[in-house]
C-alpha atoms as a PDB file:
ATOM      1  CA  UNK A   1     -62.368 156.406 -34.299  1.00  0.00           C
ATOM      2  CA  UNK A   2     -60.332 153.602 -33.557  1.00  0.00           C
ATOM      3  CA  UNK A   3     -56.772 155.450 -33.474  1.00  0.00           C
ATOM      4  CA  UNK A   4     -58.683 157.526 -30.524  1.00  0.00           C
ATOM      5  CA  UNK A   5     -59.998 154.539 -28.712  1.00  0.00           C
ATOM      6  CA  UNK A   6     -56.671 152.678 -28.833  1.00  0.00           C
ATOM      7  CA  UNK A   7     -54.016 155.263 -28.452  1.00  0.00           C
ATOM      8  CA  UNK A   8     -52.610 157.838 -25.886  1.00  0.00           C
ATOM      9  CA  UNK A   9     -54.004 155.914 -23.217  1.00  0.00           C
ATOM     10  CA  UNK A  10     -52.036 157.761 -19.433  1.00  0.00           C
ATOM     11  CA  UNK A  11     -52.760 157.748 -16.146  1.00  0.00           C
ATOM     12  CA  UNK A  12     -55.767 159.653 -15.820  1.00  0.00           C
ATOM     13  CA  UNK A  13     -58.233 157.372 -18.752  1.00  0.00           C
ATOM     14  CA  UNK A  14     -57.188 154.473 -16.533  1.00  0.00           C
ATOM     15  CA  UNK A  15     -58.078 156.134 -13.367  1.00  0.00           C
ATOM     16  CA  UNK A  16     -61.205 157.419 -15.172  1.00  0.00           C
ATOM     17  CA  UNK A  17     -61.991 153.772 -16.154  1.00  0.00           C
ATOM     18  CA  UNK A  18     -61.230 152.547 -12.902  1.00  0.00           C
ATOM     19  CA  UNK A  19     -63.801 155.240 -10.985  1.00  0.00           C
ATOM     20  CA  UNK A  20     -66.435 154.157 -13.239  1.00  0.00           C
ATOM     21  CA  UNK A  21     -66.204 150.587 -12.903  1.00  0.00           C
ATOM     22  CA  UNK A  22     -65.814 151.455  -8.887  1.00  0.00           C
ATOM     23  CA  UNK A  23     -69.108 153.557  -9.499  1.00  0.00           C
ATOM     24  CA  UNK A  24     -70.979 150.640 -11.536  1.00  0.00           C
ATOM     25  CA  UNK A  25     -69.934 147.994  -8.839  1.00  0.00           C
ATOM     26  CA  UNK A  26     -70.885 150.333  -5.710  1.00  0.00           C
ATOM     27  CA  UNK A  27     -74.626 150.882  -7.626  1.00  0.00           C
ATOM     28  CA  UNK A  28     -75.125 147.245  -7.875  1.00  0.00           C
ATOM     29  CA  UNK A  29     -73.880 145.908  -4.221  1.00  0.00           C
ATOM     30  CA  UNK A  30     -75.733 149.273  -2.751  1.00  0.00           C
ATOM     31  CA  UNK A  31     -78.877 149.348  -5.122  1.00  0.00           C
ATOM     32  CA  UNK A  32     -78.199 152.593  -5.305  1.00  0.00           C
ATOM     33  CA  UNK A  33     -78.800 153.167  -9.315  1.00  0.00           C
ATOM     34  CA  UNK A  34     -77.802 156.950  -8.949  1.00  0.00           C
ATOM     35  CA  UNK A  35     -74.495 155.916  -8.874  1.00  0.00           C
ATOM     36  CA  UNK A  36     -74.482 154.494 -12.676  1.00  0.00           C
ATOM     37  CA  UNK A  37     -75.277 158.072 -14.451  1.00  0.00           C
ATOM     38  CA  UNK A  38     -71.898 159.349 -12.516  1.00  0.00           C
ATOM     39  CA  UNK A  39     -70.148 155.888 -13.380  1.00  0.00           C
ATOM     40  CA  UNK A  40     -71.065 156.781 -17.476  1.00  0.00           C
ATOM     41  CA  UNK A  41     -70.090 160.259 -16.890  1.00  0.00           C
ATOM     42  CA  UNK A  42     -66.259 159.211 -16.099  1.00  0.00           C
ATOM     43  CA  UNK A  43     -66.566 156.447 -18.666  1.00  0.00           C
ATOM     44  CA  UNK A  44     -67.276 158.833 -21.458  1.00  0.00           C
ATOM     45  CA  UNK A  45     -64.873 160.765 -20.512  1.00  0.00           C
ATOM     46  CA  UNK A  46     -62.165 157.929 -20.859  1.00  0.00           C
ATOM     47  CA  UNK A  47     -63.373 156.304 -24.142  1.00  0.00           C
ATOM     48  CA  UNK A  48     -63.386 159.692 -25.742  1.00  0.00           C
ATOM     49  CA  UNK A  49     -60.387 161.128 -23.800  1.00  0.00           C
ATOM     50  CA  UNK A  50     -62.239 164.226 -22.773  1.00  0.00           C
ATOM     51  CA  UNK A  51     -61.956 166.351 -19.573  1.00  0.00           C
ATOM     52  CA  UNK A  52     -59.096 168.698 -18.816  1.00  0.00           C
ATOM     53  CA  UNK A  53     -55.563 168.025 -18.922  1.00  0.00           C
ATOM     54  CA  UNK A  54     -52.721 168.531 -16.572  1.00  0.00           C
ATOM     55  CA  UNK A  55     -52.157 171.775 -17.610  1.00  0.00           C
ATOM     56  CA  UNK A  56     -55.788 172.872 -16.208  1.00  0.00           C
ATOM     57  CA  UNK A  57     -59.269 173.465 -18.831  1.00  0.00           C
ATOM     58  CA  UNK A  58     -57.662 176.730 -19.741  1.00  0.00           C
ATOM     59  CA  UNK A  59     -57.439 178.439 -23.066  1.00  0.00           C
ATOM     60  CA  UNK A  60     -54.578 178.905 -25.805  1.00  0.00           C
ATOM     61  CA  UNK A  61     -54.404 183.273 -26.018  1.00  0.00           C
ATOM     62  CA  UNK A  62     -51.879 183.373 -28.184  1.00  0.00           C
ATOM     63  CA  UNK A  63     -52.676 185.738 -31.311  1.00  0.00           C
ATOM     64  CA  UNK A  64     -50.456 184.773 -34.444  1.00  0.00           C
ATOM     65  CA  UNK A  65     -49.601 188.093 -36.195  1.00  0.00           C
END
């Protein structure tokens, strides 16, 4: 757990960090708590390095003989 919070950190889990704290600040100036559920959505998604890739969310279809 801790190799995969503290390595391969690139451009997109800081921007993903970055929206969320954007998210979390824009819910508290605009008391708009709404905000917050999308602001742990791209949080999650940097802690755990989630979400798709540069290469697109698409599938490996190579068959091994």
């Amino acid at each position: 757990m801790k190799r995969l919070l503290l390595t391969n950190w690139h451009f997109m889990r800081f921007l993903r960090v970055g929206l969320a704290v954007f998210l979390f600040a824009q819910a508290y100036i605009t008391h708009e708590w709404f905000f917050i559920a999308f602001g742990l959505f791209f949080l999650f998604q940097a802690i755990f390095n989630l979400g798709c890739g540069p290469n697109g969310c698409s599938v490996n279809y190579d068959k091994k003989k």
